[in-house]
C-alpha atoms as a PDB file:
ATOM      1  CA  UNK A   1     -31.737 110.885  33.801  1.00  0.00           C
ATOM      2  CA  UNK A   2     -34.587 109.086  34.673  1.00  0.00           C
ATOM      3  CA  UNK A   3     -36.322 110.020  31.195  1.00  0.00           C
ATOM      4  CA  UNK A   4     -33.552 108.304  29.536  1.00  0.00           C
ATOM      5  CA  UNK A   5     -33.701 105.059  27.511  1.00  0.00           C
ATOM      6  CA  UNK A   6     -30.639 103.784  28.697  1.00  0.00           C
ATOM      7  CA  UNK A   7     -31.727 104.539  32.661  1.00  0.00           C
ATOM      8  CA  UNK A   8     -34.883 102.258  31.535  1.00  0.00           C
ATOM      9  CA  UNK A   9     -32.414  99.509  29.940  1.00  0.00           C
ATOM     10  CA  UNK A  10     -30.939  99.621  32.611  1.00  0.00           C
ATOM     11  CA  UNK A  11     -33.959  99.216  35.196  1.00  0.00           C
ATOM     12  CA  UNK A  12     -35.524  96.990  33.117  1.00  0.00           C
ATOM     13  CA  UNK A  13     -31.943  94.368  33.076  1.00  0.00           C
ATOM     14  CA  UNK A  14     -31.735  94.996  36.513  1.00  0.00           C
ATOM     15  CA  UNK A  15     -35.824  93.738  37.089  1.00  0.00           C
ATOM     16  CA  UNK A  16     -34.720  90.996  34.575  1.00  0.00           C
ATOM     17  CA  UNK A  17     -31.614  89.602  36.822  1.00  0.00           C
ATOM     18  CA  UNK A  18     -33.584  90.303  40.059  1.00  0.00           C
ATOM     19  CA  UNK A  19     -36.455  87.695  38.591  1.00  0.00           C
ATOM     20  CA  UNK A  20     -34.226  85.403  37.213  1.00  0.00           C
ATOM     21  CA  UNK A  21     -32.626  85.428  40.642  1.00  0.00           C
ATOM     22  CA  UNK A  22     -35.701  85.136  42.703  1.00  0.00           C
ATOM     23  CA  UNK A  23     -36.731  82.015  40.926  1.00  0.00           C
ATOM     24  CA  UNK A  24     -32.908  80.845  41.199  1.00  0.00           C
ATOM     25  CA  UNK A  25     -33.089  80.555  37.433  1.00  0.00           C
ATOM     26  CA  UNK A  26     -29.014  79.601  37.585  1.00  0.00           C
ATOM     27  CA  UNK A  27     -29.316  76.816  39.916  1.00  0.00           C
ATOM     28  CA  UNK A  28     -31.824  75.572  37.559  1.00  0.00           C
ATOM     29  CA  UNK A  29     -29.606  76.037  34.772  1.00  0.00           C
ATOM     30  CA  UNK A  30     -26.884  74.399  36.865  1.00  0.00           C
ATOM     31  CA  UNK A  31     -28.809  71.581  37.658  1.00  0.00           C
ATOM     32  CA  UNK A  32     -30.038  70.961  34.388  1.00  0.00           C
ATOM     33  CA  UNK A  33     -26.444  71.074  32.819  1.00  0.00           C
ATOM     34  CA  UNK A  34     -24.874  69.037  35.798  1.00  0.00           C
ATOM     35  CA  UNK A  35     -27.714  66.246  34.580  1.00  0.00           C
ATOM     36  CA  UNK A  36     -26.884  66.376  31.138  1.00  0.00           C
ATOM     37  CA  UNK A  37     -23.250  66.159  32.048  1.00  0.00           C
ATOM     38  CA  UNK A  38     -24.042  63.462  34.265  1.00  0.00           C
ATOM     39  CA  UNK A  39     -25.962  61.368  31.359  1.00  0.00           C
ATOM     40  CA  UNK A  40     -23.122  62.177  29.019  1.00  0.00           C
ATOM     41  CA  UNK A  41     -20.903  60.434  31.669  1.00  0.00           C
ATOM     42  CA  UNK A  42     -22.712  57.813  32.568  1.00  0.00           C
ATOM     43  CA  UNK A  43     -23.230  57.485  28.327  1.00  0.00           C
ATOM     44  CA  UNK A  44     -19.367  57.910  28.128  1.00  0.00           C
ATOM     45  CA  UNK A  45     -19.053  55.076  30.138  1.00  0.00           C
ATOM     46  CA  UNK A  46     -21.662  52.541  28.988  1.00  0.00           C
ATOM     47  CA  UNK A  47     -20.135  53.334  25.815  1.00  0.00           C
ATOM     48  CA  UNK A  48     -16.770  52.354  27.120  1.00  0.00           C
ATOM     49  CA  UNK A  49     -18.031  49.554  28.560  1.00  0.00           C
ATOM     50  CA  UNK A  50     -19.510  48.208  25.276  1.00  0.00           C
ATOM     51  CA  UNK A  51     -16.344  48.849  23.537  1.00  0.00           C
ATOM     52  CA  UNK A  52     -14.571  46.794  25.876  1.00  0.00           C
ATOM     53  CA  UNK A  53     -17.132  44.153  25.905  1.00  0.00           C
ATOM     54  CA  UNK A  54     -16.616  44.159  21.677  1.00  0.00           C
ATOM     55  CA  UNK A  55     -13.172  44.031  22.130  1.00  0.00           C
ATOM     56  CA  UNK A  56     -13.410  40.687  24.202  1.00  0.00           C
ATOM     57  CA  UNK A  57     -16.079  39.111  21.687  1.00  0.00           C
ATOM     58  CA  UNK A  58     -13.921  40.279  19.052  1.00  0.00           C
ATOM     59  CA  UNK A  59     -10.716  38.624  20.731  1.00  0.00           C
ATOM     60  CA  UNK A  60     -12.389  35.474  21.399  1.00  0.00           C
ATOM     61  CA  UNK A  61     -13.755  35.052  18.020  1.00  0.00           C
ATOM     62  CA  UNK A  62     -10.356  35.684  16.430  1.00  0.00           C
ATOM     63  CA  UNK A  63      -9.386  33.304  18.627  1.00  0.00           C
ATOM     64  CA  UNK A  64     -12.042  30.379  17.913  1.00  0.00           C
ATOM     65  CA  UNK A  65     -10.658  31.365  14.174  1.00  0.00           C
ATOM     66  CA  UNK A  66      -7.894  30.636  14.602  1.00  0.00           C
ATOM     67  CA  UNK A  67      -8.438  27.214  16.308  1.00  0.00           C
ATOM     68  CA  UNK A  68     -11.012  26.635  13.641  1.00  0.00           C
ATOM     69  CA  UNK A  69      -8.863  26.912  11.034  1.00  0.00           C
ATOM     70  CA  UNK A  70      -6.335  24.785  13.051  1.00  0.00           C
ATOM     71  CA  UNK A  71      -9.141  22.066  13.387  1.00  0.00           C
ATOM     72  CA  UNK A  72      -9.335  22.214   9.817  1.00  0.00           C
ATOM     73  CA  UNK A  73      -5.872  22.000   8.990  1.00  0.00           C
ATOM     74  CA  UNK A  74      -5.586  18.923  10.914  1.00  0.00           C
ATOM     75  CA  UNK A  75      -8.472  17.642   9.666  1.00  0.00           C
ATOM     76  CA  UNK A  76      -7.223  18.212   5.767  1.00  0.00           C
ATOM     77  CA  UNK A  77      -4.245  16.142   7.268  1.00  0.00           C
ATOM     78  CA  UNK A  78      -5.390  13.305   9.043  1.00  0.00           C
ATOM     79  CA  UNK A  79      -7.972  13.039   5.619  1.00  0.00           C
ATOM     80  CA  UNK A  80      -4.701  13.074   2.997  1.00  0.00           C
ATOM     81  CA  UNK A  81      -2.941  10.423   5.298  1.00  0.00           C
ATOM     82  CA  UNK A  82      -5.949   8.321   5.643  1.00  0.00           C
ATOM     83  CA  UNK A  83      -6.614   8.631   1.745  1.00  0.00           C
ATOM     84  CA  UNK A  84      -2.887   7.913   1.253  1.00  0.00           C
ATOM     85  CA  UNK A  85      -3.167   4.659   3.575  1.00  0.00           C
ATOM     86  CA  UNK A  86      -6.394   3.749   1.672  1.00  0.00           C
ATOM     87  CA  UNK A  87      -4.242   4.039  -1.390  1.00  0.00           C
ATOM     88  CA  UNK A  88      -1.700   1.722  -0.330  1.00  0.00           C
ATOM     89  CA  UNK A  89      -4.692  -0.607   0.928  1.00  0.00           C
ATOM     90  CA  UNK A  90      -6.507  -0.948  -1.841  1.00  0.00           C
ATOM     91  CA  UNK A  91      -3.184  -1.267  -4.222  1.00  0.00           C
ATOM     92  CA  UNK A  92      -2.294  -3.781  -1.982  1.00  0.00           C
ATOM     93  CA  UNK A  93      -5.561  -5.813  -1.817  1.00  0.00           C
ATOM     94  CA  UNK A  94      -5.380  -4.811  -5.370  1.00  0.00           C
ATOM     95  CA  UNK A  95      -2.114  -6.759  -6.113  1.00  0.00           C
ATOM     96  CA  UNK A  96      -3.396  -9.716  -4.230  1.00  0.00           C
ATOM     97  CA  UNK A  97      -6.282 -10.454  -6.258  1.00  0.00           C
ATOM     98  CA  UNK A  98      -4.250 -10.371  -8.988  1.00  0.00           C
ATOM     99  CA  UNK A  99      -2.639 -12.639  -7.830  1.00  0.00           C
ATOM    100  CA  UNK A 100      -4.937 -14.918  -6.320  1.00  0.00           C
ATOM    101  CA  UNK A 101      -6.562 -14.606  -9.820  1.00  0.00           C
ATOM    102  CA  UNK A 102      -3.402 -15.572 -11.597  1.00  0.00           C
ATOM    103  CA  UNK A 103      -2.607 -18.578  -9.344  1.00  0.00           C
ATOM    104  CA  UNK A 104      -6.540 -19.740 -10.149  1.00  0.00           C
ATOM    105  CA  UNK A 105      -6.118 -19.229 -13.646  1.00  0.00           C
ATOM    106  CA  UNK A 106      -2.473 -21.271 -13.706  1.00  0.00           C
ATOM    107  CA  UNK A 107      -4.154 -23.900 -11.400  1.00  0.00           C
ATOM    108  CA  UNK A 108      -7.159 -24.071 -14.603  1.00  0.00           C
ATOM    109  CA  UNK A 109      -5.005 -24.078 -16.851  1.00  0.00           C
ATOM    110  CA  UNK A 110      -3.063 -27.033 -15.343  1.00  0.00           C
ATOM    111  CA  UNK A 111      -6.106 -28.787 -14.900  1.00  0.00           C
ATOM    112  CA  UNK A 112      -7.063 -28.402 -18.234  1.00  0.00           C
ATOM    113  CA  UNK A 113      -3.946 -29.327 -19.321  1.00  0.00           C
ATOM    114  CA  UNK A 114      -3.915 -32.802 -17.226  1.00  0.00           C
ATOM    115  CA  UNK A 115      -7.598 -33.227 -18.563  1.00  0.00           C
ATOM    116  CA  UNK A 116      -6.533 -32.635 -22.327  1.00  0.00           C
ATOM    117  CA  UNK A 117      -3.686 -35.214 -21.988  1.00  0.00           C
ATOM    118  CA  UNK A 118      -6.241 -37.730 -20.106  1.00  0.00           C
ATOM    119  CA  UNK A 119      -7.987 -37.237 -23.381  1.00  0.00           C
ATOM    120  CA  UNK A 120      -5.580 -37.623 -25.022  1.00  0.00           C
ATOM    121  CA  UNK A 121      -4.812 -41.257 -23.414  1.00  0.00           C
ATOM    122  CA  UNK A 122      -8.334 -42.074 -23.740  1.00  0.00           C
ATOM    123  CA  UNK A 123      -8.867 -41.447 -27.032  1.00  0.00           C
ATOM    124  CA  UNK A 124      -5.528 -42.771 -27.660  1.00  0.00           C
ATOM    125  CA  UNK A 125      -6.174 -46.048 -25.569  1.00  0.00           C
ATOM    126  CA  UNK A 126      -9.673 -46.346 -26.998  1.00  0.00           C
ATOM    127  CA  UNK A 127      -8.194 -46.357 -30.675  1.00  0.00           C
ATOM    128  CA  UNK A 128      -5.955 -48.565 -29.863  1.00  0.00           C
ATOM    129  CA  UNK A 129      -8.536 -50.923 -28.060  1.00  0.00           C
ATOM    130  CA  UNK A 130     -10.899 -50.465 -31.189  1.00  0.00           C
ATOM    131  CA  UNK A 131      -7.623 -51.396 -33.829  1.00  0.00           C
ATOM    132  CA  UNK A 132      -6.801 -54.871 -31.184  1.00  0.00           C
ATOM    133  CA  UNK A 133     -10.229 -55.635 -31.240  1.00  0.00           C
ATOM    134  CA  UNK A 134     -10.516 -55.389 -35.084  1.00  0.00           C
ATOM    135  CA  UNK A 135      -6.901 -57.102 -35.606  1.00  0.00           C
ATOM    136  CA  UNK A 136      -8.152 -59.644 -32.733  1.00  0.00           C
ATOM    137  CA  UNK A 137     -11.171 -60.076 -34.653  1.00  0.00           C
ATOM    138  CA  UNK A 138      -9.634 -61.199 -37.800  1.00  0.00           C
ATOM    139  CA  UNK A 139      -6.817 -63.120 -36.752  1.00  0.00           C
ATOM    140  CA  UNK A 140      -8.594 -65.001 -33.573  1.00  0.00           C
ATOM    141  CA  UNK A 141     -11.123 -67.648 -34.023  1.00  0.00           C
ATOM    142  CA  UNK A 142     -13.248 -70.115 -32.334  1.00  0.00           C
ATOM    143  CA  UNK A 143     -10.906 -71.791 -29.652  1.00  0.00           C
ATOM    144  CA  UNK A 144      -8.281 -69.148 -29.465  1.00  0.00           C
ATOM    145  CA  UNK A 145     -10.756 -66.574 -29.013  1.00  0.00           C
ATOM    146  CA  UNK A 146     -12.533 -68.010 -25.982  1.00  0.00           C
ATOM    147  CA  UNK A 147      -8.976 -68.945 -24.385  1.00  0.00           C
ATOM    148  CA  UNK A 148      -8.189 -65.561 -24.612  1.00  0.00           C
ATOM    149  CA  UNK A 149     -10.944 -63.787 -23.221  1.00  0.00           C
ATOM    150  CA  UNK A 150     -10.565 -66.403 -20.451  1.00  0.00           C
ATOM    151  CA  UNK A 151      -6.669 -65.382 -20.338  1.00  0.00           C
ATOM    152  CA  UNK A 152      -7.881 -61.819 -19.999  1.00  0.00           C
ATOM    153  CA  UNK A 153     -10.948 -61.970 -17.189  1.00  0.00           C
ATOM    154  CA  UNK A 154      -8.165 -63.532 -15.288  1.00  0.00           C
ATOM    155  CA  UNK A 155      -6.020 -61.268 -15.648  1.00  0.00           C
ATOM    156  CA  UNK A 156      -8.840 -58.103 -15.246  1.00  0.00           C
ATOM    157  CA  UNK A 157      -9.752 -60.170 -11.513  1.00  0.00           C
ATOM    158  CA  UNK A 158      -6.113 -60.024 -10.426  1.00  0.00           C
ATOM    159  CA  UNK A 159      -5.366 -56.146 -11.379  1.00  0.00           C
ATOM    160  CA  UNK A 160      -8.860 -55.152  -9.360  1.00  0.00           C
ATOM    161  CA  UNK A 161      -7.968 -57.487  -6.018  1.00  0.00           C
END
């Protein structure tokens, strides 16, 4: 038996276990995996931990969105009522020029109108002064003349007192 391979398998396994024994190769082992399984845990976590972290930032930024796009909205709104408003302003101020302007031009037009028919009289009056002074002319002489201008200076200094 002791000439056998299998006896000196077996010695040999049992030499192999006795050594791995002796320098407490399982604790080792042990150790070592109770580590690793520690750093996966502690990995686990941190991981868990950033997830929930993300999960925050990613609720708060939806949420900033959201009032963002709120902001904007009402922004977009208070913009269409103000240009709306400004609309109504400026037809408004619009209209009153026009009218202003139309009133000015009425109030030329008038004028030139009462300046035309001042013409008018002045041309009119200074034909008619020019026609007197020719029929005047012809028909007065010497002594009548000078009594008339006379008649007429009088008359001229009572009309300006």
């Amino acid at each position: 038996m002791l000439l056998t391979p299998d006896f000196w398998v077996f010695v040999a396994f049992l030499i192999f276990v006795g050594l791995v024994l002796y320098f407490r190769v399982p604790a080792m082992a042990t150790k070592a995996l109770d580590s690793r399984a520690e750093r996966i845990q502690s990995e686990l976590d941190e991981a868990q931990t950033l997830r929930e972290e993300a999960q925050s930032l990613l609720a708060e930024y939806q949420r900033k969105r959201r009032d963002a796009e709120s902001d904007a909205q009402e922004i977009v709104n208070q913009a269409q009522e103000e240009a709306t408003r400004l609309r109504a302003e400026t037809r408004e101020q619009m209209n009153e020029m026009l009218r202003r302007r139309e009133e000015l031009a009425e109030l030329k037009i008038a004028q030139a109108e009462q300046q035309a028919v001042a013409d008018v009289r002045a041309a009119a009056a200074d034909a008619a002064i020019a026609a007197a002074e020719h029929i005047l002319a012809e028909r007065l002489t010497g002594k009548q003349a000078s009594a008339y201008n006379e008649r007429s200076i009088e008359e001229i200094k009572q009309r300006l007192q």
